[in-house]
Every structure is written in structure tokens, then in C-alpha cells.
PDB file of N, CA and C in Angstrom:
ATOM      1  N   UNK A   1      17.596  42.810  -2.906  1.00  0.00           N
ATOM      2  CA  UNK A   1      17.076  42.072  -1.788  1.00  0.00           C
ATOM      3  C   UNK A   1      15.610  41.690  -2.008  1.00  0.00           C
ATOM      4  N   UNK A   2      14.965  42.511  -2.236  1.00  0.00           N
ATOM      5  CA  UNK A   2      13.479  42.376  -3.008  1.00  0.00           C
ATOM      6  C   UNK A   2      13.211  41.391  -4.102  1.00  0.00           C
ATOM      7  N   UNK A   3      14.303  41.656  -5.029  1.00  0.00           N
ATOM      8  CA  UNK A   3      13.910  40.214  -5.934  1.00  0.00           C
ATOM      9  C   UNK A   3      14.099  38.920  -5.498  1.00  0.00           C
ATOM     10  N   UNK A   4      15.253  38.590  -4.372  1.00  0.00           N
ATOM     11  CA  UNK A   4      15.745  37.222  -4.008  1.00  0.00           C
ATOM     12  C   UNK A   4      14.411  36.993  -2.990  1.00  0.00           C
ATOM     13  N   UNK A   5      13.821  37.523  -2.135  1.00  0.00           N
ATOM     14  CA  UNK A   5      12.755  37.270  -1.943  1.00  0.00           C
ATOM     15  C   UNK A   5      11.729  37.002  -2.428  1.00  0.00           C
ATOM     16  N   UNK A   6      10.981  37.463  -3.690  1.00  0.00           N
ATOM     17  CA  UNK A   6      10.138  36.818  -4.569  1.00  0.00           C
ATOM     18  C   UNK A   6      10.970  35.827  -4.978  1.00  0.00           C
ATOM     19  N   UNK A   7      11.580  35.679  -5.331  1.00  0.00           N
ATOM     20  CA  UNK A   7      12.461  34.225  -5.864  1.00  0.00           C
ATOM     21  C   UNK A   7      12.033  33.081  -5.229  1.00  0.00           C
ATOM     22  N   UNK A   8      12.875  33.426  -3.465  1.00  0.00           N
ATOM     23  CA  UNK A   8      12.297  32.401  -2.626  1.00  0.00           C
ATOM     24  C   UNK A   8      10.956  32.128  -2.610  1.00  0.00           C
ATOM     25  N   UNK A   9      10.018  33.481  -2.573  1.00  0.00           N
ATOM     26  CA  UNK A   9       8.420  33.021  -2.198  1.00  0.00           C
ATOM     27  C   UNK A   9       7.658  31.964  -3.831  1.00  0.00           C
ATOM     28  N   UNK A  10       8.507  32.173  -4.493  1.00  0.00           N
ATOM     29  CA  UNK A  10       8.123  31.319  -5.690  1.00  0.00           C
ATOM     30  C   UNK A  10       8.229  30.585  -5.584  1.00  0.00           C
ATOM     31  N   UNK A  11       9.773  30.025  -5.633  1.00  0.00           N
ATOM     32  CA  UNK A  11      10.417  28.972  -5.154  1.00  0.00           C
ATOM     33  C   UNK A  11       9.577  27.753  -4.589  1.00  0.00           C
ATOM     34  N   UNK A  12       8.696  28.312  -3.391  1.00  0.00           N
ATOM     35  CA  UNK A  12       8.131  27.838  -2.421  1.00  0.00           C
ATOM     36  C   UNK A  12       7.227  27.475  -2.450  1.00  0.00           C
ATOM     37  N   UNK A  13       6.738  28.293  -3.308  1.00  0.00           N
ATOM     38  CA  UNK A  13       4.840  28.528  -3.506  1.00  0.00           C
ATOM     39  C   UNK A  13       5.109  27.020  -4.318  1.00  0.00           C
ATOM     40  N   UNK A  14       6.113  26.930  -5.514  1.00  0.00           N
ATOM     41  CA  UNK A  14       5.693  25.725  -6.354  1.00  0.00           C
ATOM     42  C   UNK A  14       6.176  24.442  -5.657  1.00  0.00           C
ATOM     43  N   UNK A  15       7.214  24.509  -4.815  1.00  0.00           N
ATOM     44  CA  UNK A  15       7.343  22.799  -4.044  1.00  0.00           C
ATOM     45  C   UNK A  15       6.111  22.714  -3.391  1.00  0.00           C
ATOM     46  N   UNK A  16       5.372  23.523  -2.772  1.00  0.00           N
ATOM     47  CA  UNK A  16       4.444  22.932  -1.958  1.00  0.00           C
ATOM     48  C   UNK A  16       3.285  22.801  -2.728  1.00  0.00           C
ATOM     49  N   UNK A  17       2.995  23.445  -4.033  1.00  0.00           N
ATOM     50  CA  UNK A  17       1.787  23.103  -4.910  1.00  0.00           C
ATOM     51  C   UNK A  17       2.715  21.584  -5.230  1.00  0.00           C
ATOM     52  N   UNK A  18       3.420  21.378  -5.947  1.00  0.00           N
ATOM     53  CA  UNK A  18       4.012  20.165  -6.130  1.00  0.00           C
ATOM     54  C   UNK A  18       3.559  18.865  -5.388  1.00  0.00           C
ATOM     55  N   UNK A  19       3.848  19.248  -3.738  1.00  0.00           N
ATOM     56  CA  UNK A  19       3.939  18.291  -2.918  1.00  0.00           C
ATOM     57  C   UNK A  19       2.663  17.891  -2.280  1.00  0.00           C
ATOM     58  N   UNK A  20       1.704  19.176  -2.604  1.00  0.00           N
ATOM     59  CA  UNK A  20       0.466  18.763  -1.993  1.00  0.00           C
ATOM     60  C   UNK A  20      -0.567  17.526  -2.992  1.00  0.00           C
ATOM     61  N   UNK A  21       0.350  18.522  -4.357  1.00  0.00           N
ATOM     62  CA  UNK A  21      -0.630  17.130  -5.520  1.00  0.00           C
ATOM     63  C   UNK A  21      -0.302  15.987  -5.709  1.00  0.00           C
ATOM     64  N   UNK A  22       1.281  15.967  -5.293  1.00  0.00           N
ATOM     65  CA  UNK A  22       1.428  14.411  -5.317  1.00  0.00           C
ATOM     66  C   UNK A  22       1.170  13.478  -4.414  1.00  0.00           C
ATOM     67  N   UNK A  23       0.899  14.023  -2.795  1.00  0.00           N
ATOM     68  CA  UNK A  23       0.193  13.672  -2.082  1.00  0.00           C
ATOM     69  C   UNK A  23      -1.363  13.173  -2.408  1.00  0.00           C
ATOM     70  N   UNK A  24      -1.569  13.596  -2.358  1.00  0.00           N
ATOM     71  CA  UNK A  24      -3.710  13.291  -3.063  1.00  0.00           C
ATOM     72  C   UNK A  24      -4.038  12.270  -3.893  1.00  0.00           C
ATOM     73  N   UNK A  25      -2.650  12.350  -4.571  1.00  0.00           N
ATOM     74  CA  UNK A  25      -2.683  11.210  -5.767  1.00  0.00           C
ATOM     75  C   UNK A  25      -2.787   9.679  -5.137  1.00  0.00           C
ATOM     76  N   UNK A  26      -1.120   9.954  -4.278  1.00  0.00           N
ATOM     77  CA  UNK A  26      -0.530   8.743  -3.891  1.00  0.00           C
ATOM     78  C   UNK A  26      -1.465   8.468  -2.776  1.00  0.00           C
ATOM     79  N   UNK A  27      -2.376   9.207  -1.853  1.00  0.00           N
ATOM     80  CA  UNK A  27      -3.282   8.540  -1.038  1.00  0.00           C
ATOM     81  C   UNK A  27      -4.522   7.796  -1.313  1.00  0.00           C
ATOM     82  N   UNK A  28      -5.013   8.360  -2.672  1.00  0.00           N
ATOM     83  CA  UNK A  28      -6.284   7.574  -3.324  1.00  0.00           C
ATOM     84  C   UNK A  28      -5.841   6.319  -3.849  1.00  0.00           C
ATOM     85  N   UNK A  29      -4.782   6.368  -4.934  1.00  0.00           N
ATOM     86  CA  UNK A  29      -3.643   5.293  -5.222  1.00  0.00           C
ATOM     87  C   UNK A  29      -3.389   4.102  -4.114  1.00  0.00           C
ATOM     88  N   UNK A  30      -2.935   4.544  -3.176  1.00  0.00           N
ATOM     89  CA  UNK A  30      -3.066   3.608  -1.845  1.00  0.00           C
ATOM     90  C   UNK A  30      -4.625   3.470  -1.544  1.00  0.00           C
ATOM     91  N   UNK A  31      -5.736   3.749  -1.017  1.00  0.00           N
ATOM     92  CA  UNK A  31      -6.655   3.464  -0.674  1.00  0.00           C
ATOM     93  C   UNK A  31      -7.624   2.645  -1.394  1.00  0.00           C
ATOM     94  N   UNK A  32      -7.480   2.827  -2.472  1.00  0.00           N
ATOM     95  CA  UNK A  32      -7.436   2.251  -4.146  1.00  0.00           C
ATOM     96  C   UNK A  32      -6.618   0.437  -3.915  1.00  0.00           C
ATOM     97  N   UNK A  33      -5.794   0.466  -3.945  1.00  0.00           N
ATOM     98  CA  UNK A  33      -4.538  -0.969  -3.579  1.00  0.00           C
ATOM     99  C   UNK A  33      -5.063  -1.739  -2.159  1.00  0.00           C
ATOM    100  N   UNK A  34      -5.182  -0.612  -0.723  1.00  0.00           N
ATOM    101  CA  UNK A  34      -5.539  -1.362  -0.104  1.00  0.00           C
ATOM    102  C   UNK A  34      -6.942  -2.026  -0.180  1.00  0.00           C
ATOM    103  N   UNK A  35      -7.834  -1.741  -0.688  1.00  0.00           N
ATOM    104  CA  UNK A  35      -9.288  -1.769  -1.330  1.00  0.00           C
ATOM    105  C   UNK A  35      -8.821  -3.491  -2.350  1.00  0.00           C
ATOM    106  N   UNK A  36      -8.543  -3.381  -3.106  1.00  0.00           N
ATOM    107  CA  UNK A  36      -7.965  -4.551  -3.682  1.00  0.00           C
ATOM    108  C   UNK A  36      -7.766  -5.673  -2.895  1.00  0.00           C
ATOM    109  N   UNK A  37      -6.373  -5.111  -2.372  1.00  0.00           N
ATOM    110  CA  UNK A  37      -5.855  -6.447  -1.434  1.00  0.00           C
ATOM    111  C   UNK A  37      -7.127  -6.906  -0.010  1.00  0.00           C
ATOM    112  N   UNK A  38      -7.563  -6.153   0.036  1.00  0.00           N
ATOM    113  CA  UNK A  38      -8.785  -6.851   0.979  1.00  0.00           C
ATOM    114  C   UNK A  38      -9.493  -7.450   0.387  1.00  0.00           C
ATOM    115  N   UNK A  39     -10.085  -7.169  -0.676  1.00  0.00           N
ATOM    116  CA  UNK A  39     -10.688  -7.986  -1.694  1.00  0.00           C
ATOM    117  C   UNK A  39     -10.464  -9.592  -1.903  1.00  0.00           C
ATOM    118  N   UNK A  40      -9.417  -9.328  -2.015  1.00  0.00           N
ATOM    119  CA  UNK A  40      -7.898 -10.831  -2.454  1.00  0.00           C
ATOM    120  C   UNK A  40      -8.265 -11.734  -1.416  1.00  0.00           C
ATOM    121  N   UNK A  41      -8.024 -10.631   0.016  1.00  0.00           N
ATOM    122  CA  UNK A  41      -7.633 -11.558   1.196  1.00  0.00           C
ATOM    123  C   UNK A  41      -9.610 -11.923   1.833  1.00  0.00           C
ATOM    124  N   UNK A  42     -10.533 -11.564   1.597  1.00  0.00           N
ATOM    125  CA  UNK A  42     -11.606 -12.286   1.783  1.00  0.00           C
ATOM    126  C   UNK A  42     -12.114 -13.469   1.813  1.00  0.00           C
ATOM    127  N   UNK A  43     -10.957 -14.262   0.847  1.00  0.00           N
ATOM    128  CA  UNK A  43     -11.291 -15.560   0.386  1.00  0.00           C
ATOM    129  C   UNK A  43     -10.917 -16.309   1.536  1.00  0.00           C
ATOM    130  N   UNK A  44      -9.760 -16.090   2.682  1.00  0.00           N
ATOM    131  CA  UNK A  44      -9.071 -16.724   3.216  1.00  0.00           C
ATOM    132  C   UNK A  44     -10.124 -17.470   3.836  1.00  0.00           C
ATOM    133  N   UNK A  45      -9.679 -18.816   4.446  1.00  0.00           N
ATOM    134  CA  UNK A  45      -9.943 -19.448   5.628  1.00  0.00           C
ATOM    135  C   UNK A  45      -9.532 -18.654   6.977  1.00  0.00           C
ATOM    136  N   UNK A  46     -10.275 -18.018   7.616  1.00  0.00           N
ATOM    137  CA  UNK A  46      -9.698 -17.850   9.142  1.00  0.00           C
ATOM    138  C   UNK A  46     -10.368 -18.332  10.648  1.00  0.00           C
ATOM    139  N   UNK A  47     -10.900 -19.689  10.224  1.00  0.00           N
ATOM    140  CA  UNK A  47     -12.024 -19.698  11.246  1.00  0.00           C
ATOM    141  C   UNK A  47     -10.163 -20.360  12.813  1.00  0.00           C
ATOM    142  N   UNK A  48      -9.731 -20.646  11.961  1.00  0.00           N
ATOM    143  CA  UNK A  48      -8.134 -20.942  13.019  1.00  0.00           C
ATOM    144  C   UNK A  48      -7.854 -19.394  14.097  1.00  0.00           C
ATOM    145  N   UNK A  49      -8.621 -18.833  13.709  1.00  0.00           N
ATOM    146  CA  UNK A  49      -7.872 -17.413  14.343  1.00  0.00           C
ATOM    147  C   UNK A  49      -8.123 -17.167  15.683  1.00  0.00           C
ATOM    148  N   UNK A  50      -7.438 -17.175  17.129  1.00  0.00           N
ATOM    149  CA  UNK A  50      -6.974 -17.208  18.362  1.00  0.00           C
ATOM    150  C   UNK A  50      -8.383 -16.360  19.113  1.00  0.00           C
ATOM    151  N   UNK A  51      -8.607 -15.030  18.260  1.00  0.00           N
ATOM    152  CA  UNK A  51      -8.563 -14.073  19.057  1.00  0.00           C
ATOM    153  C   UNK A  51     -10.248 -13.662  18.188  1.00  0.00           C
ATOM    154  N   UNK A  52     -11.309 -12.484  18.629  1.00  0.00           N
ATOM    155  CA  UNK A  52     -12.373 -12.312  18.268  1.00  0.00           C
ATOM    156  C   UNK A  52     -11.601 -11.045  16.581  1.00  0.00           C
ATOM    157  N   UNK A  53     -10.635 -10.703  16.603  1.00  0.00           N
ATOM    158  CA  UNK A  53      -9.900 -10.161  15.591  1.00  0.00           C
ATOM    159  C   UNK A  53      -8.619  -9.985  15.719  1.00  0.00           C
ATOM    160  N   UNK A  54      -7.856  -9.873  14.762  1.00  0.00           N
ATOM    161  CA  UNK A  54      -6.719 -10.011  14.732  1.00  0.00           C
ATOM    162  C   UNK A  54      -5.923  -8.844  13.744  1.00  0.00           C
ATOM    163  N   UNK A  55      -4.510  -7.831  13.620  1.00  0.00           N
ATOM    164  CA  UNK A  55      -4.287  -7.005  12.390  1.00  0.00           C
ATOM    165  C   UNK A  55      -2.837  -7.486  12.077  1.00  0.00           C
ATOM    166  N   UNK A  56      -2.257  -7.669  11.067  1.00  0.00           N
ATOM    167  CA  UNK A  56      -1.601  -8.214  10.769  1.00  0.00           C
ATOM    168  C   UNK A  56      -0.875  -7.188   9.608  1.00  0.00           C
ATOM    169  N   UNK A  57       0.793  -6.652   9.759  1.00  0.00           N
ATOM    170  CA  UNK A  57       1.490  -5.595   8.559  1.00  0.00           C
ATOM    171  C   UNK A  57       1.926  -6.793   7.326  1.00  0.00           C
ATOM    172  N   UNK A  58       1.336  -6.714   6.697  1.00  0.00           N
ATOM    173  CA  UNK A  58       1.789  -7.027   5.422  1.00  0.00           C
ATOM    174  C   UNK A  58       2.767  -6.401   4.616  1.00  0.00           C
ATOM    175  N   UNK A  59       3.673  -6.671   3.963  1.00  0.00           N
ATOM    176  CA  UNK A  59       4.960  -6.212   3.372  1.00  0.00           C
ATOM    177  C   UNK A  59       4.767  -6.796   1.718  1.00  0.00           C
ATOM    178  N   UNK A  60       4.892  -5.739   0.772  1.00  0.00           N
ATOM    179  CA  UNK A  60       4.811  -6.486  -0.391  1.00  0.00           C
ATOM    180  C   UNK A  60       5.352  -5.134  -1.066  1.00  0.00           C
ATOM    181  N   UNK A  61       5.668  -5.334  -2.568  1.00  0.00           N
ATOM    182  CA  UNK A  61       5.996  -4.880  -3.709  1.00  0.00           C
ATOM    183  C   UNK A  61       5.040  -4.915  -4.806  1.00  0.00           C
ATOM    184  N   UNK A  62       5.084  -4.472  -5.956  1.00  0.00           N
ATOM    185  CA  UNK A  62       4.371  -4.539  -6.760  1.00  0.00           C
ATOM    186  C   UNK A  62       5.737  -4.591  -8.006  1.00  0.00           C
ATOM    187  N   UNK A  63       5.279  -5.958  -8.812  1.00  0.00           N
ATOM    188  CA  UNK A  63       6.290  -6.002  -9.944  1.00  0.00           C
ATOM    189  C   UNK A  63       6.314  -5.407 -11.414  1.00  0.00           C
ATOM    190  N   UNK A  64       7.228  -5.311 -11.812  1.00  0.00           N
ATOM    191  CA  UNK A  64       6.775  -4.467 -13.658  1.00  0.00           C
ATOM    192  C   UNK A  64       5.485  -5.124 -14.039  1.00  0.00           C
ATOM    193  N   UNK A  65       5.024  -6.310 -13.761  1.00  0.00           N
ATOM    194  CA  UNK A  65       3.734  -6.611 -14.798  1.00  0.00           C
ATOM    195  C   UNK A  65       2.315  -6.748 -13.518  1.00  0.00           C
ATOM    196  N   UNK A  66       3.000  -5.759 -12.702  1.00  0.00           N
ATOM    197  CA  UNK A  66       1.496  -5.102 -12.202  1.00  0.00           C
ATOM    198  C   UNK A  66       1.159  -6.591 -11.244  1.00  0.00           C
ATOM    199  N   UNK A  67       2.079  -7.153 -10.776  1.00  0.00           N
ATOM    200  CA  UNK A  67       1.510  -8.689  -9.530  1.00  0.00           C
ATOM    201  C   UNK A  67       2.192  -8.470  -8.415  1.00  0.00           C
ATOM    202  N   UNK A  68       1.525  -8.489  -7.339  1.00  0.00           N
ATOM    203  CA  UNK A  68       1.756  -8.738  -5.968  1.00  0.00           C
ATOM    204  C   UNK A  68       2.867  -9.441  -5.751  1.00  0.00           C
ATOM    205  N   UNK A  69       3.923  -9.236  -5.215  1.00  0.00           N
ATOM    206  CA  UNK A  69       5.056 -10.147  -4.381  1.00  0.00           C
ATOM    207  C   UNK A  69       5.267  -9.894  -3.369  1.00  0.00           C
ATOM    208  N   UNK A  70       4.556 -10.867  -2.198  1.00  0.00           N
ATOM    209  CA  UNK A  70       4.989 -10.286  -0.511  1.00  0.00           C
ATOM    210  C   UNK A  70       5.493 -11.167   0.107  1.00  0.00           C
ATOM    211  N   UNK A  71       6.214  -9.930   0.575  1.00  0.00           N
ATOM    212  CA  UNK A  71       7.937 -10.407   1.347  1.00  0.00           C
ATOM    213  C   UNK A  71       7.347 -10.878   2.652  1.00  0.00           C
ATOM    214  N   UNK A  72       6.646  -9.896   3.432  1.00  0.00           N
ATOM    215  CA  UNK A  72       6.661 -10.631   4.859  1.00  0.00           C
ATOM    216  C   UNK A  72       5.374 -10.540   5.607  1.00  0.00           C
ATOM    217  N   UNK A  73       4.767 -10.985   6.103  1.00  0.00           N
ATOM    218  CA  UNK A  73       4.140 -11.115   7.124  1.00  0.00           C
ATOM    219  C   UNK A  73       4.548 -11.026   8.581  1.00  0.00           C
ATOM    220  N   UNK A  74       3.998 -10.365   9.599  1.00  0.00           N
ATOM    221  CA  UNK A  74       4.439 -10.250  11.030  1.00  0.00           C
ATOM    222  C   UNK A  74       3.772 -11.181  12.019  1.00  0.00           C
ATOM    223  N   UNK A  75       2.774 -12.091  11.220  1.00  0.00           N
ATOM    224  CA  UNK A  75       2.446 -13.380  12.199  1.00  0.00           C
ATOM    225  C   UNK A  75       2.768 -14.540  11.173  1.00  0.00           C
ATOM    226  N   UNK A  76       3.567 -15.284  11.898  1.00  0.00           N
ATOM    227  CA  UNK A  76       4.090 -16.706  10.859  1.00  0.00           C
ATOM    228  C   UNK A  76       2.860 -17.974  11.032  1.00  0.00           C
ATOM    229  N   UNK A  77       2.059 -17.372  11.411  1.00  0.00           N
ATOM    230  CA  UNK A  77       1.438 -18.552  11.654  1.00  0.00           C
ATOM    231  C   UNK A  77       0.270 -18.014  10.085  1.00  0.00           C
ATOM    232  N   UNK A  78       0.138 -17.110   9.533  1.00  0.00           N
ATOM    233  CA  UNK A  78      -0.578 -16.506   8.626  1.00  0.00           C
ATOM    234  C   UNK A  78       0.501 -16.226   7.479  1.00  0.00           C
ATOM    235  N   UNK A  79       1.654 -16.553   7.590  1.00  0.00           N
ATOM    236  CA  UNK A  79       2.248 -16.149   6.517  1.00  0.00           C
ATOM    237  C   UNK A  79       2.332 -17.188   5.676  1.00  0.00           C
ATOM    238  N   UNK A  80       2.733 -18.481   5.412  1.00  0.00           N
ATOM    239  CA  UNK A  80       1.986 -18.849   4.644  1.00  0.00           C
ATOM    240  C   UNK A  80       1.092 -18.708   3.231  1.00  0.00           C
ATOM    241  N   UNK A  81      -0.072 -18.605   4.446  1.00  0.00           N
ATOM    242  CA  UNK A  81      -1.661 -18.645   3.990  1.00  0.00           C
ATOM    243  C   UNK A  81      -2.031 -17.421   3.335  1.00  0.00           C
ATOM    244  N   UNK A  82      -1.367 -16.488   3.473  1.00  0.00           N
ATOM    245  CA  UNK A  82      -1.016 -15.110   3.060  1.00  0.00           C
ATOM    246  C   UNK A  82      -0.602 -14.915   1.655  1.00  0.00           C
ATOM    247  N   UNK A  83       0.730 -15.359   1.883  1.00  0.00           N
ATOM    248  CA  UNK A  83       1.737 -15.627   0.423  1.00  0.00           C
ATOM    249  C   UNK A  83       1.310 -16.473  -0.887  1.00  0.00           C
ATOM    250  N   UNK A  84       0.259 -17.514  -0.248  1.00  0.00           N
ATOM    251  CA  UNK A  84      -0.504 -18.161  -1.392  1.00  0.00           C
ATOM    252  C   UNK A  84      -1.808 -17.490  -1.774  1.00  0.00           C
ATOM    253  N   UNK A  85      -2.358 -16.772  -1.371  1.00  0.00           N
ATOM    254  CA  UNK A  85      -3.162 -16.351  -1.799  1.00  0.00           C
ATOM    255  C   UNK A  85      -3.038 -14.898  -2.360  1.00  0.00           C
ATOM    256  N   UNK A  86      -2.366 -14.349  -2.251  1.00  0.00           N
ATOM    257  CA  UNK A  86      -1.602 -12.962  -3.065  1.00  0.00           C
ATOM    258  C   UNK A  86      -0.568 -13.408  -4.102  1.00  0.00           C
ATOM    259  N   UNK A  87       0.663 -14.060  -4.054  1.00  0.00           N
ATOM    260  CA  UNK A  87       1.393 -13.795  -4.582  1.00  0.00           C
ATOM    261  C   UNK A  87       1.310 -13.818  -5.976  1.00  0.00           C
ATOM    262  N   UNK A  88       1.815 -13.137  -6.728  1.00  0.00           N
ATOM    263  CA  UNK A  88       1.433 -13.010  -8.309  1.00  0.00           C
ATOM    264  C   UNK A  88       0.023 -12.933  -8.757  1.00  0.00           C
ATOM    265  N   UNK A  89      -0.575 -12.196  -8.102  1.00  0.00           N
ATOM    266  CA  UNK A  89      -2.036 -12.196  -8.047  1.00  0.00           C
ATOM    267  C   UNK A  89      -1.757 -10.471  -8.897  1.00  0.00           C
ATOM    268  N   UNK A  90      -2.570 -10.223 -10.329  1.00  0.00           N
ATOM    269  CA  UNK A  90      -2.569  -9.528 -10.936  1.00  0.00           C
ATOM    270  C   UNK A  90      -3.490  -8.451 -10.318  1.00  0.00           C
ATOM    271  N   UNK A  91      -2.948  -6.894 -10.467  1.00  0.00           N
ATOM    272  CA  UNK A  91      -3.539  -6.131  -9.666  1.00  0.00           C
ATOM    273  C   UNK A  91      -4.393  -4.856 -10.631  1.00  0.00           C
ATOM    274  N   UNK A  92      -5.726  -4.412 -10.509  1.00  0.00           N
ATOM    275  CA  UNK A  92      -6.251  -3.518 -11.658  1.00  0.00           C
ATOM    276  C   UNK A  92      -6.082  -2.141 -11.165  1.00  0.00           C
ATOM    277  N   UNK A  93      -5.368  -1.376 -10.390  1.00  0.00           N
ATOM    278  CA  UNK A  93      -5.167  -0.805  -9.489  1.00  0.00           C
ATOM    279  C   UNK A  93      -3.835  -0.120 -10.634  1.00  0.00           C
ATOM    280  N   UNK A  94      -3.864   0.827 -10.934  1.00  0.00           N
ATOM    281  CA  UNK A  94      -3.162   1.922 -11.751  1.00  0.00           C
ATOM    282  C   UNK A  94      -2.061   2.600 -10.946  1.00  0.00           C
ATOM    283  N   UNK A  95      -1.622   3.011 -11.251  1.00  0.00           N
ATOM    284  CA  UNK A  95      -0.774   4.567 -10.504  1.00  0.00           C
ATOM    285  C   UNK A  95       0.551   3.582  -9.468  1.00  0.00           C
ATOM    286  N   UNK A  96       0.618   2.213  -8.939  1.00  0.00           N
ATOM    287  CA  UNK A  96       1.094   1.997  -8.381  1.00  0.00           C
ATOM    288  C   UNK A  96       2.577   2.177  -8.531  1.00  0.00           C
ATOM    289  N   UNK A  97       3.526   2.742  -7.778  1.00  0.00           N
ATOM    290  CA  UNK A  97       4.959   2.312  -7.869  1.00  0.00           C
ATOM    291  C   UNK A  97       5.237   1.009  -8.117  1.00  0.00           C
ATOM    292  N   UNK A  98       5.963   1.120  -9.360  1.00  0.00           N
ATOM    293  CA  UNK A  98       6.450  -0.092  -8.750  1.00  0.00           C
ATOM    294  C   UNK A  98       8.021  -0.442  -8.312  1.00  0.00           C
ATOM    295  N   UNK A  99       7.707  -1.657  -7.935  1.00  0.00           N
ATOM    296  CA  UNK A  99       9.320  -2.481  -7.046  1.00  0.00           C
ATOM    297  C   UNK A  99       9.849  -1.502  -5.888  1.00  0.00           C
ATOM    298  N   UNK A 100       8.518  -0.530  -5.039  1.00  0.00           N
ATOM    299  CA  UNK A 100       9.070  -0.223  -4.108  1.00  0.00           C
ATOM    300  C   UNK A 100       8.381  -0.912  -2.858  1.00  0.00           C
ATOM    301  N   UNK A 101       8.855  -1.146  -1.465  1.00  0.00           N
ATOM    302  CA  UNK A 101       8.430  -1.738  -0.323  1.00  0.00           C
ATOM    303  C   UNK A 101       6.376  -1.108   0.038  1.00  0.00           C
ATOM    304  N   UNK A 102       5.653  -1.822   0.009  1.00  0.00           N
ATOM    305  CA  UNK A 102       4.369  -1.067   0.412  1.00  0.00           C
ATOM    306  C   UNK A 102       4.151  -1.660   1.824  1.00  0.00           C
ATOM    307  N   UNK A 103       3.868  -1.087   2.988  1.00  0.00           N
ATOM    308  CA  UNK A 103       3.138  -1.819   3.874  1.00  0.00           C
ATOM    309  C   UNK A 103       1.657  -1.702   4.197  1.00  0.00           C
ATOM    310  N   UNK A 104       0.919  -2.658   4.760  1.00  0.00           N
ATOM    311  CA  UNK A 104      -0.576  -2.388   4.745  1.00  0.00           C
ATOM    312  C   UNK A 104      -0.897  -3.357   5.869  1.00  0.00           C
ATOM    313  N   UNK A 105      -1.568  -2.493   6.853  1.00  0.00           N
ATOM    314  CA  UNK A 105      -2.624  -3.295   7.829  1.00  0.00           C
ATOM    315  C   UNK A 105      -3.567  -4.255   7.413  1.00  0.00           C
ATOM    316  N   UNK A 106      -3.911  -5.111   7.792  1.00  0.00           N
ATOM    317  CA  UNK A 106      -4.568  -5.688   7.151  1.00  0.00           C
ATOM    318  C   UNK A 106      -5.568  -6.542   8.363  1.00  0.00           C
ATOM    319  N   UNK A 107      -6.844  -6.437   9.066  1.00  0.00           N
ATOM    320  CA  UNK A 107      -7.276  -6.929   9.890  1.00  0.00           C
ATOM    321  C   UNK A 107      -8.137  -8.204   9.552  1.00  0.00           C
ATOM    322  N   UNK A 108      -8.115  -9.194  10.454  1.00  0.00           N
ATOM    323  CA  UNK A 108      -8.885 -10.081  10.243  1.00  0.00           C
ATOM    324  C   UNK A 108     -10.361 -10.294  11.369  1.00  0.00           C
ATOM    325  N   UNK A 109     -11.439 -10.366  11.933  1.00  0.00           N
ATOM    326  CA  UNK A 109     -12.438 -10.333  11.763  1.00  0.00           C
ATOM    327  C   UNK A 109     -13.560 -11.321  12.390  1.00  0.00           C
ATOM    328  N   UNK A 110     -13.593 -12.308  13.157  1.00  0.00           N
ATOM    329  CA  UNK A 110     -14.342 -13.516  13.008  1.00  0.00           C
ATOM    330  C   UNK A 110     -15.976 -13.217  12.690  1.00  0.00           C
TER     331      UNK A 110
END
């Protein structure tokens, strides 16, 4: 009974060393990407924009050769203007998954 208990407390001890480091990674990794894509999106024109700011979920992927492909935008009136100015836009940003769904806030500002 004593050993299956150290077993478990091992067990345990290493998923959560596991899970805490791959966490840390993947949040700098992201903060890192979103840092980028704001970068990207600076260039835009937004003097059109309704409101004194505006945030907008961006939906994108990242492809085998490391370029932006985004799927969606949640205001169509910015999607567009969005999609041309990201898409296949080469990214220096390391560690990223790729070809999985990323989403990112993305605020605009006047």
C-alpha cells in the first residue's frame, strides 16, 4: 500500500512539473505572437472607426512556413481590411504551433 502511494505521489509530482513548464512557455510564446500581430496591425487605416475604441477576436492559424492565415474576424466591416494586411505575412516569432486555431483580441484606438 505504501509503495502504490509513492507511485501515485510521483506520478503526480511529474504531470504537474510537466504542465506547469509547458505553460510558461506557451504564454511568453503567445505574448511574443500577440506583440507581433499588433505590430502588423499598426499600419491599418482606422480613422472609419464608429466608436472612441473598438476590440475585435481575431481567428487565425499559423502555416508550416511560419505565415499568418486568418480565418475570421467578428466585425465584417474590418474583416476585409484585416485579412489584407496579415495574411501570409511572415512571422519571426518561434515556438508557434502550427495549423492550430489561435484567437487574439485585438483593440483598436483612435
Amino acid at each position: 500500500m505504501n509503495k502504490i502511494k509513492s507511485l501515485i505521489s510521483a506520478f503526480a509530482f511529474v504531470l504537474i512539473a510537466t504542465a506547469s513548464f509547458a505553460n510558461d512557455s506557451n504564454t511568453s510564446t503567445l505574448e511574443d505572437l500577440r506583440a507581433e500581430i499588433s505590430t502588423h496591425l499598426q499600419k491599418l487605416n482606422i480613422s472609419n472607426l464608429d466608436k472612441a475604441s473598438a476590440t475585435l477576436n481575431v481567428k487565425f492559424l499559423v502555416n508550416d512556413a511560419n505565415e499568418v492565415i486568418v480565418l475570421s474576424v467578428d466585425n465584417d466591416s474590418y474583416d476585409s481590411t484585416i485579412k489584407s494586411q496579415l495574411n501570409y505575412t511572415k512571422l519571426d516569432t518561434d515556438g508557434v504551433q502550427k495549423n492550430t486555431v489561435i484567437s487574439v483580441p485585438v483593440t483598436f484606438k483612435k
